[in-house]
C-alpha atoms as a PDB file:
ATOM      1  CA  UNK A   1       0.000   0.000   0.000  1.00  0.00           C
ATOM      2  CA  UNK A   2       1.489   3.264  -1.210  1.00  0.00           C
ATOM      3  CA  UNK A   3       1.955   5.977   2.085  1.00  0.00           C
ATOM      4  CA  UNK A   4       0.127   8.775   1.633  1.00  0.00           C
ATOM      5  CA  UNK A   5       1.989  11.882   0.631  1.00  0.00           C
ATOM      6  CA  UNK A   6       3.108  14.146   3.541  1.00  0.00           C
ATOM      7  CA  UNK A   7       0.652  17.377   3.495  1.00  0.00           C
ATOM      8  CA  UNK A   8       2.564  20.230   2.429  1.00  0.00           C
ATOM      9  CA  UNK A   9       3.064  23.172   5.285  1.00  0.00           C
ATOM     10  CA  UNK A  10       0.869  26.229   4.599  1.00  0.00           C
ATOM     11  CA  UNK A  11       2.900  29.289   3.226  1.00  0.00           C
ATOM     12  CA  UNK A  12       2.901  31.559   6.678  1.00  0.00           C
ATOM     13  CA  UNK A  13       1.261  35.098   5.317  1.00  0.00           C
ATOM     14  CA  UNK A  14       2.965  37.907   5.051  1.00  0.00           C
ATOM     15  CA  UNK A  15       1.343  41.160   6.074  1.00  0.00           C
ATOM     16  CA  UNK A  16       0.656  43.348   3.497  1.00  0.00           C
ATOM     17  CA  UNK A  17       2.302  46.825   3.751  1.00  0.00           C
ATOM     18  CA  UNK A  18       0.593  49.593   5.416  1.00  0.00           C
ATOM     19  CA  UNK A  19      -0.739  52.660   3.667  1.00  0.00           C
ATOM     20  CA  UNK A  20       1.258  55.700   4.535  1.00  0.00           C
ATOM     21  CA  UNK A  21      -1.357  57.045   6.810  1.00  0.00           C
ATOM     22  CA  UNK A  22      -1.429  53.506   9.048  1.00  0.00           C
ATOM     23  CA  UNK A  23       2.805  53.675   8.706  1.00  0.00           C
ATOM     24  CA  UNK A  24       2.235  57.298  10.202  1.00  0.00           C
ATOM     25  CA  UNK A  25      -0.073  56.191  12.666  1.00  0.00           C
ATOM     26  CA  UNK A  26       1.989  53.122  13.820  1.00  0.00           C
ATOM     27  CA  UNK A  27       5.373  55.059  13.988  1.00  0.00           C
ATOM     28  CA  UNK A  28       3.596  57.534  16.194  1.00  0.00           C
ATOM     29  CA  UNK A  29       1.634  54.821  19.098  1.00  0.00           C
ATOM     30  CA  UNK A  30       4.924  52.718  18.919  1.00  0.00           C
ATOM     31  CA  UNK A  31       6.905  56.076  19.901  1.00  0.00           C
ATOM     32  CA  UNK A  32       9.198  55.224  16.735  1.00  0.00           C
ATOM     33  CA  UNK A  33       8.503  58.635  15.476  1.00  0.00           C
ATOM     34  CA  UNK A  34       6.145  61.582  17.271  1.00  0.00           C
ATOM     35  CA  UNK A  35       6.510  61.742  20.640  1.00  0.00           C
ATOM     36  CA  UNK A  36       9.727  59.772  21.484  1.00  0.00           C
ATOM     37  CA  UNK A  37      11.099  58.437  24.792  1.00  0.00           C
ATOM     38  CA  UNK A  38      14.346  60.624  24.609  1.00  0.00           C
ATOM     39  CA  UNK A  39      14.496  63.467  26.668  1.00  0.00           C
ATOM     40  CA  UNK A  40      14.513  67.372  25.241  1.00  0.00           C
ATOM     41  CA  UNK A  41      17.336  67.459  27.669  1.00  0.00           C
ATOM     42  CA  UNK A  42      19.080  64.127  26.434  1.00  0.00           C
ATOM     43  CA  UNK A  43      19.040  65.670  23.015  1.00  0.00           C
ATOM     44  CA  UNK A  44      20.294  68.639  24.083  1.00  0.00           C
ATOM     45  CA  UNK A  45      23.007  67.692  25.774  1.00  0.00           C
ATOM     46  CA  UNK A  46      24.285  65.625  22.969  1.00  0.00           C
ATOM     47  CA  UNK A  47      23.877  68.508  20.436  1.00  0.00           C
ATOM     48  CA  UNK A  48      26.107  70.598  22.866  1.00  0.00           C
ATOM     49  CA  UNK A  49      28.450  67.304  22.748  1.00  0.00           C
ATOM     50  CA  UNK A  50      28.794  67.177  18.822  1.00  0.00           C
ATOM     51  CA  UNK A  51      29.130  70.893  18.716  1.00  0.00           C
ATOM     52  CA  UNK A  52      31.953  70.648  21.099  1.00  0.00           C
ATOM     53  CA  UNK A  53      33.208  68.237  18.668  1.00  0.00           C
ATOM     54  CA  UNK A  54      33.172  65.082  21.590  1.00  0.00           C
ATOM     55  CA  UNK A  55      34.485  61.998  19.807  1.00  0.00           C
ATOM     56  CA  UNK A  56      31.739  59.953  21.473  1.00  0.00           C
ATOM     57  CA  UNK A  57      29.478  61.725  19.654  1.00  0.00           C
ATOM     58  CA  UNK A  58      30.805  61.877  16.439  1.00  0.00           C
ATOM     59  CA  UNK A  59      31.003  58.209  15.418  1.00  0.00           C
ATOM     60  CA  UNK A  60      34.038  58.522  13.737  1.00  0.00           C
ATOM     61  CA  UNK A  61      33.132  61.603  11.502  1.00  0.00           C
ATOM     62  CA  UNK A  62      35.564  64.307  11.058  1.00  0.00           C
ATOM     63  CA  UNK A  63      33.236  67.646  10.335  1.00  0.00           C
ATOM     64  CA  UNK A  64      34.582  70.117   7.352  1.00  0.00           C
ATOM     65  CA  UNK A  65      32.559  73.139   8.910  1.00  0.00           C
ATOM     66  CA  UNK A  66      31.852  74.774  12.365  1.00  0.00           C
ATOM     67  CA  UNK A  67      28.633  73.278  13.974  1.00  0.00           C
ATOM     68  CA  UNK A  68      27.753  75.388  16.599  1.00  0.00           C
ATOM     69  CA  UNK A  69      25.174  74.536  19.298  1.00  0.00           C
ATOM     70  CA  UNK A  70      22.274  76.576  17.370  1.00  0.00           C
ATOM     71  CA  UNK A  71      22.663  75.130  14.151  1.00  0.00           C
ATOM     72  CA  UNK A  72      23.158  71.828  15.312  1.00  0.00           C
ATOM     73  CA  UNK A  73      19.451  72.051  16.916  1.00  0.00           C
ATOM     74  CA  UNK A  74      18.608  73.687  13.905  1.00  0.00           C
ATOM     75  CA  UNK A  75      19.301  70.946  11.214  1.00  0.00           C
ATOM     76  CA  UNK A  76      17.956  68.439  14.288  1.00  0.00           C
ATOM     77  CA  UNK A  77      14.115  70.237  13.353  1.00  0.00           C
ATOM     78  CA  UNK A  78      15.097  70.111   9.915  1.00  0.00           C
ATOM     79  CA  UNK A  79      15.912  66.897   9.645  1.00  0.00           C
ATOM     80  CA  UNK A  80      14.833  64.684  12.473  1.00  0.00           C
ATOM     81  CA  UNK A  81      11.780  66.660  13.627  1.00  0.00           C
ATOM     82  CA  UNK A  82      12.731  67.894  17.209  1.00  0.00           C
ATOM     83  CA  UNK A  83      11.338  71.251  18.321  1.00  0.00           C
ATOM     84  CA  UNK A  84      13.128  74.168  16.774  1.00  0.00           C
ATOM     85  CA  UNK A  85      12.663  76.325  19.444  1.00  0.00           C
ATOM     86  CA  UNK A  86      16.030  77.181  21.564  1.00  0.00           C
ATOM     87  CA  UNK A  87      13.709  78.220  24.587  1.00  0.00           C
ATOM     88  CA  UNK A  88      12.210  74.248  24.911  1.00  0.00           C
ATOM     89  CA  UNK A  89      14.796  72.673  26.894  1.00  0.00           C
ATOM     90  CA  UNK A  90      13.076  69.937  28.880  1.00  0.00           C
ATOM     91  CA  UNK A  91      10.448  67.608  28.604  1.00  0.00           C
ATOM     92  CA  UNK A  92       9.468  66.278  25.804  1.00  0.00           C
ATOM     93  CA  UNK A  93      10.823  66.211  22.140  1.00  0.00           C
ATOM     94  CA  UNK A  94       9.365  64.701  19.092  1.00  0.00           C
ATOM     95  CA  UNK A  95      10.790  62.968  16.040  1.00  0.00           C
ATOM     96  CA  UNK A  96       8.308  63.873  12.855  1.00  0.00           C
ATOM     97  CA  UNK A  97       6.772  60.752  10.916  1.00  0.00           C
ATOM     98  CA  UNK A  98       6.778  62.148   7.699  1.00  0.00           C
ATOM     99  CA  UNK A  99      10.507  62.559   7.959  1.00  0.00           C
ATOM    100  CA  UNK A 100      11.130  59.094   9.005  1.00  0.00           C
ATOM    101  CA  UNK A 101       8.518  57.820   5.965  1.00  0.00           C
ATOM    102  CA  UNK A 102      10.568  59.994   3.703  1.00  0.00           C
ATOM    103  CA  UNK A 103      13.949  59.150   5.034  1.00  0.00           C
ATOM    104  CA  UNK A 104      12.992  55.437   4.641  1.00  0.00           C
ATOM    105  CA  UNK A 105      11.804  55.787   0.668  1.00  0.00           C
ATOM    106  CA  UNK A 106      14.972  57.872   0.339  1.00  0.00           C
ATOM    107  CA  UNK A 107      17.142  54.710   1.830  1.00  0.00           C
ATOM    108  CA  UNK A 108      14.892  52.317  -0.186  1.00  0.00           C
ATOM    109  CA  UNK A 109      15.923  54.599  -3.682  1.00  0.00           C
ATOM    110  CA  UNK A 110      19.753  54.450  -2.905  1.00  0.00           C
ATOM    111  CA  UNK A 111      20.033  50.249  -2.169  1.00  0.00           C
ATOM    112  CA  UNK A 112      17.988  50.033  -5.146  1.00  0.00           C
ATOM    113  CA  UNK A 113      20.374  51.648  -7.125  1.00  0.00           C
ATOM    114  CA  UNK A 114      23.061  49.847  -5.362  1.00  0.00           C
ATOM    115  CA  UNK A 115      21.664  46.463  -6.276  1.00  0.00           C
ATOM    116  CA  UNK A 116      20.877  47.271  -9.963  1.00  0.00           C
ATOM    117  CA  UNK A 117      24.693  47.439 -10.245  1.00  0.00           C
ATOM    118  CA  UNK A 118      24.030  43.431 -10.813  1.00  0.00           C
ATOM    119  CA  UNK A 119      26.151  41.660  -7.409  1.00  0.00           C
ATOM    120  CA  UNK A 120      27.261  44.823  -5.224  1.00  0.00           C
ATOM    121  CA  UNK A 121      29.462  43.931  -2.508  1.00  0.00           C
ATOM    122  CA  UNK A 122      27.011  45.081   0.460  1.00  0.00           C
ATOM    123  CA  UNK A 123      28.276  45.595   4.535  1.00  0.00           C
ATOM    124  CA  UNK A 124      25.614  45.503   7.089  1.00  0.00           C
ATOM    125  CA  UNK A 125      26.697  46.589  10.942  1.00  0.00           C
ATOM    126  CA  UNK A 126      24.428  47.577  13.778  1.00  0.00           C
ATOM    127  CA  UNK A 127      25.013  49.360  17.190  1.00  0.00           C
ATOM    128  CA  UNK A 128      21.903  48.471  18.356  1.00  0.00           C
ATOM    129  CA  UNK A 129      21.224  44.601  18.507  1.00  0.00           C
ATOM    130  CA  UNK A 130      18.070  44.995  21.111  1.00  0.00           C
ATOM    131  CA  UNK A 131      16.313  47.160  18.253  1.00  0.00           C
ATOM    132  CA  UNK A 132      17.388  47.677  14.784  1.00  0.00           C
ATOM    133  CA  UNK A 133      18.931  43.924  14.175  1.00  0.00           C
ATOM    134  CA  UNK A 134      15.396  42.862  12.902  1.00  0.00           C
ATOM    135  CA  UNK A 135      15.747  46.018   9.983  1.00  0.00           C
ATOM    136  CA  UNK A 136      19.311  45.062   9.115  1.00  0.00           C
ATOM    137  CA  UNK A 137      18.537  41.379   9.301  1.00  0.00           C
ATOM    138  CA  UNK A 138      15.592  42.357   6.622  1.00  0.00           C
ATOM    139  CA  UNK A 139      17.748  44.039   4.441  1.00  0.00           C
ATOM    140  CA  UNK A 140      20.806  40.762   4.400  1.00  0.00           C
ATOM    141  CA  UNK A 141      17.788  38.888   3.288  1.00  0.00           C
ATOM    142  CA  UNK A 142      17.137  40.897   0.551  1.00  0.00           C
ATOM    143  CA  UNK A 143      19.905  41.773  -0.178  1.00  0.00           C
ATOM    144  CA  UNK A 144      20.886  37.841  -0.724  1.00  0.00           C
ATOM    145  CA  UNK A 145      17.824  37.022  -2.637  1.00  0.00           C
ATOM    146  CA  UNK A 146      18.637  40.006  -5.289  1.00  0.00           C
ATOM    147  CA  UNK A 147      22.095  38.944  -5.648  1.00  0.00           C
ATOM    148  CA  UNK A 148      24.512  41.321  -3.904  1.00  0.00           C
ATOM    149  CA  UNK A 149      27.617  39.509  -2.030  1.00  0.00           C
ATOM    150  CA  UNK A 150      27.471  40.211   1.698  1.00  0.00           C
ATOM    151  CA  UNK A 151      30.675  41.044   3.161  1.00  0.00           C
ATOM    152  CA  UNK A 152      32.224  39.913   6.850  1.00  0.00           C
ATOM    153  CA  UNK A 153      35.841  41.695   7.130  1.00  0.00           C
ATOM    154  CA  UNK A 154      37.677  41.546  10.350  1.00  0.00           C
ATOM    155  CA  UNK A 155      35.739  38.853  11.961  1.00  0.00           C
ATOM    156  CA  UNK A 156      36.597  38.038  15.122  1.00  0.00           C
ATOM    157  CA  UNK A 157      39.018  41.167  15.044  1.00  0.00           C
ATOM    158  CA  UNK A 158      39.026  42.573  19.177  1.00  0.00           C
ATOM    159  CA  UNK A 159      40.012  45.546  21.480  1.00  0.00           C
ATOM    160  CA  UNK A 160      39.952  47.070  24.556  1.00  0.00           C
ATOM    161  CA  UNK A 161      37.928  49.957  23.942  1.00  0.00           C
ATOM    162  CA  UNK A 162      36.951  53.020  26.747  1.00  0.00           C
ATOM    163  CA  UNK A 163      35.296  51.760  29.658  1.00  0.00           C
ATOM    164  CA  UNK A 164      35.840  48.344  28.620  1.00  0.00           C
ATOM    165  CA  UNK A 165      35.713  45.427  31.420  1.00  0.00           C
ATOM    166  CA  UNK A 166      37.382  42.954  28.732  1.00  0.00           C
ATOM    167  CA  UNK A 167      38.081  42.594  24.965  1.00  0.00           C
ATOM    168  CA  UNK A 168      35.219  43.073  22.424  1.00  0.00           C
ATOM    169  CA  UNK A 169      35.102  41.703  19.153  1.00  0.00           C
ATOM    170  CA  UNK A 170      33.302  41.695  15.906  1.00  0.00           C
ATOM    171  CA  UNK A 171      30.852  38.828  15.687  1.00  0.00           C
ATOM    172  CA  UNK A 172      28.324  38.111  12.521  1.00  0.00           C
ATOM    173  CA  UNK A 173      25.149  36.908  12.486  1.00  0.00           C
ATOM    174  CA  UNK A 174      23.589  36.355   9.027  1.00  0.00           C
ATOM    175  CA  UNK A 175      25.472  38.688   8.005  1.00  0.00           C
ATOM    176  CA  UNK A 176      25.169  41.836   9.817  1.00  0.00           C
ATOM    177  CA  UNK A 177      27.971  42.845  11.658  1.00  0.00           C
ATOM    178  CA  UNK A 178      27.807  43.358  15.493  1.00  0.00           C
ATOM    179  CA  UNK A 179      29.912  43.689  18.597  1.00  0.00           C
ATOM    180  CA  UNK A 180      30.363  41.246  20.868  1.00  0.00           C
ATOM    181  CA  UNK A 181      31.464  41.333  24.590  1.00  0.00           C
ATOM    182  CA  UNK A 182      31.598  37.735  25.352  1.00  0.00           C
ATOM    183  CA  UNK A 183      29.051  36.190  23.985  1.00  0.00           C
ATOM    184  CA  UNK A 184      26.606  38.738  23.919  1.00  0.00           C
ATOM    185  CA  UNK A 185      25.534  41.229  21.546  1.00  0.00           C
ATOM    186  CA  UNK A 186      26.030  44.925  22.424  1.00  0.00           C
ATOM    187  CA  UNK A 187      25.460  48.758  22.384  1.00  0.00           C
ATOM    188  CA  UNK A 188      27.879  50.596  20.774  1.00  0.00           C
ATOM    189  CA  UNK A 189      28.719  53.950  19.079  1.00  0.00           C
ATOM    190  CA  UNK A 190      32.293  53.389  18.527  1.00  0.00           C
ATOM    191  CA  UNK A 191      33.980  53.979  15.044  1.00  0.00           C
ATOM    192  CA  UNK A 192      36.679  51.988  16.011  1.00  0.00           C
ATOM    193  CA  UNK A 193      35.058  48.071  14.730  1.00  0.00           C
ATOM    194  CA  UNK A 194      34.040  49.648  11.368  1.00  0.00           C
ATOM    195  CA  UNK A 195      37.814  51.260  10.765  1.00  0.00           C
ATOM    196  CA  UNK A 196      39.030  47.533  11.312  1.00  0.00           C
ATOM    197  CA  UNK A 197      36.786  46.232   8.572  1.00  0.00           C
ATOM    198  CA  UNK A 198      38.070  49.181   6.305  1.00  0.00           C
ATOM    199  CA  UNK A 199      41.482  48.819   7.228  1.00  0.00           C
ATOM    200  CA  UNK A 200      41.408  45.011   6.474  1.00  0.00           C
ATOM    201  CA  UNK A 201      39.307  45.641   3.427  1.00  0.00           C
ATOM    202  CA  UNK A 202      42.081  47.794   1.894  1.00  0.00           C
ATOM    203  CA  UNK A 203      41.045  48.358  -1.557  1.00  0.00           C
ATOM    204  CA  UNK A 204      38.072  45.539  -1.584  1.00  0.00           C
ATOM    205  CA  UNK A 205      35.610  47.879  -0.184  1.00  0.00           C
ATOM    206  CA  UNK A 206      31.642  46.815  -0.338  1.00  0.00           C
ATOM    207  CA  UNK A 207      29.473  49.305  -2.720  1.00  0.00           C
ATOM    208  CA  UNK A 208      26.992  49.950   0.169  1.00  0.00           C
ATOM    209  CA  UNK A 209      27.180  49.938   3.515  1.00  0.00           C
ATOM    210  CA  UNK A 210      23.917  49.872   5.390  1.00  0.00           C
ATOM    211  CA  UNK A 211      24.175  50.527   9.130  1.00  0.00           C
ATOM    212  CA  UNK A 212      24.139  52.984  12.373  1.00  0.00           C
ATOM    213  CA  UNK A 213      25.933  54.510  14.724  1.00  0.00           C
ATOM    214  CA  UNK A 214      29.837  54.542  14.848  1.00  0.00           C
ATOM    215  CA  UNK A 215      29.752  51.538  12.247  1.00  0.00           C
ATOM    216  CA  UNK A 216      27.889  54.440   9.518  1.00  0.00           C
ATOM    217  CA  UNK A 217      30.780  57.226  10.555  1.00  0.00           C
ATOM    218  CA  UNK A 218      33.113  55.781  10.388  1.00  0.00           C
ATOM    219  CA  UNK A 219      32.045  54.046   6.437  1.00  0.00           C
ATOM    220  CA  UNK A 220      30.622  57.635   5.828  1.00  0.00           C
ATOM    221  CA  UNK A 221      34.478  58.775   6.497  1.00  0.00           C
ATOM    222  CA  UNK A 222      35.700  56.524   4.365  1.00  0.00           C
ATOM    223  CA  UNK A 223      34.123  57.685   1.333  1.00  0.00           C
ATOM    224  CA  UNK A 224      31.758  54.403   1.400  1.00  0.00           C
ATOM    225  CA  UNK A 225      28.455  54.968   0.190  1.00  0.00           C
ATOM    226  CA  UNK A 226      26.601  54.797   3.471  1.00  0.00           C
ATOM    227  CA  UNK A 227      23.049  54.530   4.452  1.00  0.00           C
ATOM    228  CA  UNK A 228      21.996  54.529   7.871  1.00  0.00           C
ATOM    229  CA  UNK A 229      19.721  54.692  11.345  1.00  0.00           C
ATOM    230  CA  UNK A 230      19.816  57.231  14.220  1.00  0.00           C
ATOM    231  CA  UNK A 231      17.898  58.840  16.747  1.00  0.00           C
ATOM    232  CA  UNK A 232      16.874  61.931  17.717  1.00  0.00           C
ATOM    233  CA  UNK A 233      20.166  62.451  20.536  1.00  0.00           C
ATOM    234  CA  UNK A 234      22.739  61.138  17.741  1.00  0.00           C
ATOM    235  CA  UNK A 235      22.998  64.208  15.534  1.00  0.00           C
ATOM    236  CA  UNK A 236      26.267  62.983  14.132  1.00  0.00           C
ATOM    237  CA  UNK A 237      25.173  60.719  11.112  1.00  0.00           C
ATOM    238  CA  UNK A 238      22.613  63.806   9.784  1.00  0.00           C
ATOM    239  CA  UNK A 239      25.600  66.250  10.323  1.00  0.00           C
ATOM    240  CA  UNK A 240      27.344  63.620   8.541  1.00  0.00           C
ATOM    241  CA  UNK A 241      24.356  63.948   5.670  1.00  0.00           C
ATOM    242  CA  UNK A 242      24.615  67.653   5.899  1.00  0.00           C
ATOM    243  CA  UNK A 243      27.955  67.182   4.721  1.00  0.00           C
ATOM    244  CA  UNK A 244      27.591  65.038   2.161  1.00  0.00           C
ATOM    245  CA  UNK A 245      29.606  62.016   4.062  1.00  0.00           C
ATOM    246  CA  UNK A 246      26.349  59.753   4.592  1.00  0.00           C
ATOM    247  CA  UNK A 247      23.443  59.481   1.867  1.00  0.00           C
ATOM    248  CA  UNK A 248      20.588  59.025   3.401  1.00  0.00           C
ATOM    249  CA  UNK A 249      20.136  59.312   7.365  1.00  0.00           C
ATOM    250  CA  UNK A 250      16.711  57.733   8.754  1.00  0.00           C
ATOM    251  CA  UNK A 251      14.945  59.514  12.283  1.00  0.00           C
ATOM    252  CA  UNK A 252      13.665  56.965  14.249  1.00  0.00           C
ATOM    253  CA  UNK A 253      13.906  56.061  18.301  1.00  0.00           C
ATOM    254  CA  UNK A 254      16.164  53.466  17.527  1.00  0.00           C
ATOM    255  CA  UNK A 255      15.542  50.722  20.319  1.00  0.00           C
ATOM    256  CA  UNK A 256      11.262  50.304  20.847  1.00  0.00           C
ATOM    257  CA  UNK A 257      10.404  46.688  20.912  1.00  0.00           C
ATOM    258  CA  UNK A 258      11.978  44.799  17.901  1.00  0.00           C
ATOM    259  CA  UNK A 259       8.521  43.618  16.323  1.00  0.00           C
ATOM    260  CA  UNK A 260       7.564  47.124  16.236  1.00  0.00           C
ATOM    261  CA  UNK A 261       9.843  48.103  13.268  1.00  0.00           C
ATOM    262  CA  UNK A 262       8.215  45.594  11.188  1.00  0.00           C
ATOM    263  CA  UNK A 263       6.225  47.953   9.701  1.00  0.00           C
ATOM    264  CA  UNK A 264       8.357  50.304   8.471  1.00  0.00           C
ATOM    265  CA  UNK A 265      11.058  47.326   7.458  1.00  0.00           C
ATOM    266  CA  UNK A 266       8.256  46.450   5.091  1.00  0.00           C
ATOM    267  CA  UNK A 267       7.711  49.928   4.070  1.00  0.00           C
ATOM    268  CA  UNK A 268      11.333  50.069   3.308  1.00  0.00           C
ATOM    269  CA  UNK A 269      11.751  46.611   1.591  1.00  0.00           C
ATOM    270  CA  UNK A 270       9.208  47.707  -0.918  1.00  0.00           C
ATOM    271  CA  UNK A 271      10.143  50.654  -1.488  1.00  0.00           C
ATOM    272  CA  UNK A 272      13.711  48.826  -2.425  1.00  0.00           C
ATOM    273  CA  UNK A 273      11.868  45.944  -4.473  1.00  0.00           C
ATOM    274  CA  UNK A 274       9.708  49.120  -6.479  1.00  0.00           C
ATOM    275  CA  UNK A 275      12.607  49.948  -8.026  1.00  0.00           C
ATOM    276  CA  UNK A 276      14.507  47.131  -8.992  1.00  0.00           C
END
């Protein structure tokens, strides 16, 4: 008697992308966008930080013009959507949803272009492994499935860095580039892990690099072609954009709950897929 054949699995569904008004909506109850958890005076503090040109802050950028306090804030409501006003200096601060849409369509338009080049050589790195892994992780996928050759310099490559209890060293999973303190994945907004992978690199460098933080300075420093994430108290990477160092700079509270970006990683993987 011939065994019946095994049932094929159901295809899971994939949520449809949301219109832009629901993507507005979402970014704004999640606290991605709108009113964010970071303080005015967090922000603040860190604008006086880049402006007083505090390595910490500048994730491995070097700045070609003076940034002053004022106009620091003042590309911060430009670009990010805090409140312009000088006088506001505590409470609450905002990140506008139309700029993260458009920042995200904008990202979207330059991997795109990147992976119309027919097999880019693409780098993926995050700072933030409690929040924006699931994005980057997104994008490795895609990446992969349209062709592009993920790159992992430096693995395994360690320091002691400031503040350091022990040596950290860069760790990959699926491809995205992190830093690891052993064993676990951590925060970070040191340049130092990304000038490792360009140093060993040498003249091999990826097309694209996709990523946040210290990891998109320092790339954005390099002359790489760099996308990336930040929030609203990391004005580096959108002085960096000013500049013309970093393409495209998304504003967006960079560590809510990790399912809550999938949303706007949808948003963003269409927007890439549109125009291929």
């Amino acid at each position: 008697m011939t065994a019946p054949t095994p049932a094929t699995p159901p295809t899971p569904a994939v949520p449809a992308p949301l219109s832009r008004d629901a993507l507005r909506d979402h970014l704004i109850r999640t606290r991605i966008a709108g009113d964010v958890a970071t303080s005015r005076e967090n922000n603040l503090d860190h604008y006086r930080s880049l402006a007083n040109r505090d390595p910490h802050h500048l994730f491995g950028l070097t700045l070609e013009r003076d940034w002053p306090y004022r106009d620091v804030l003042a590309l911060m409501a430009k670009s990010a959507g805090v409140v312009a006003d000088p006088g506001h200096r505590a409470g609450q601060d905002t990140i506008d949803p139309e700029r993260t849409i458009e920042a995200t369509e904008a990202m979207g338009d330059v991997i795109a272009g990147v992976l119309r080049t027919g097999s880019p050589k693409i780098l993926l790195a995050t700072g933030h492994p409690t929040g924006l892994l699931v994005v980057h992780l997104a994008l490795a996928r895609l990446a992969r499935e349209r062709g592009a050759v993920l790159m992992g310099p430096a693995e395994d490559w360690s320091y002691w860095g400031s503040g350091f209890g022990r040596r950290r060293k860069i760790r990959y999973l699926d491809d995205v580039a992190m830093l690891d303190d052993k064993g676990a994945f951590v925060h970070t907004h040191d340049p130092a892990p990304m000038q490792a992978m360009i140093a060993e690199m040498g003249d091999d460098r990826p097309d694209l690099v996709i990523a946040d933080h210290g990891w998109a300075g320092a790339a954005g420093e390099a002359g790489i072609l760099t996308v990336g994430f930040a929030d609203s108290n990391d004005p580096a990477l959108f002085v960096g954009e000013a500049e013309g160092k970093i393409a495209v700079t998304v504003p967006l509270d960079d560590n809510v709950l990790p399912r809550d970006y999938a949303p706007l990683t949808r948003h963003l993987v269409e927007r890439v897929l549109s125009g291929l």
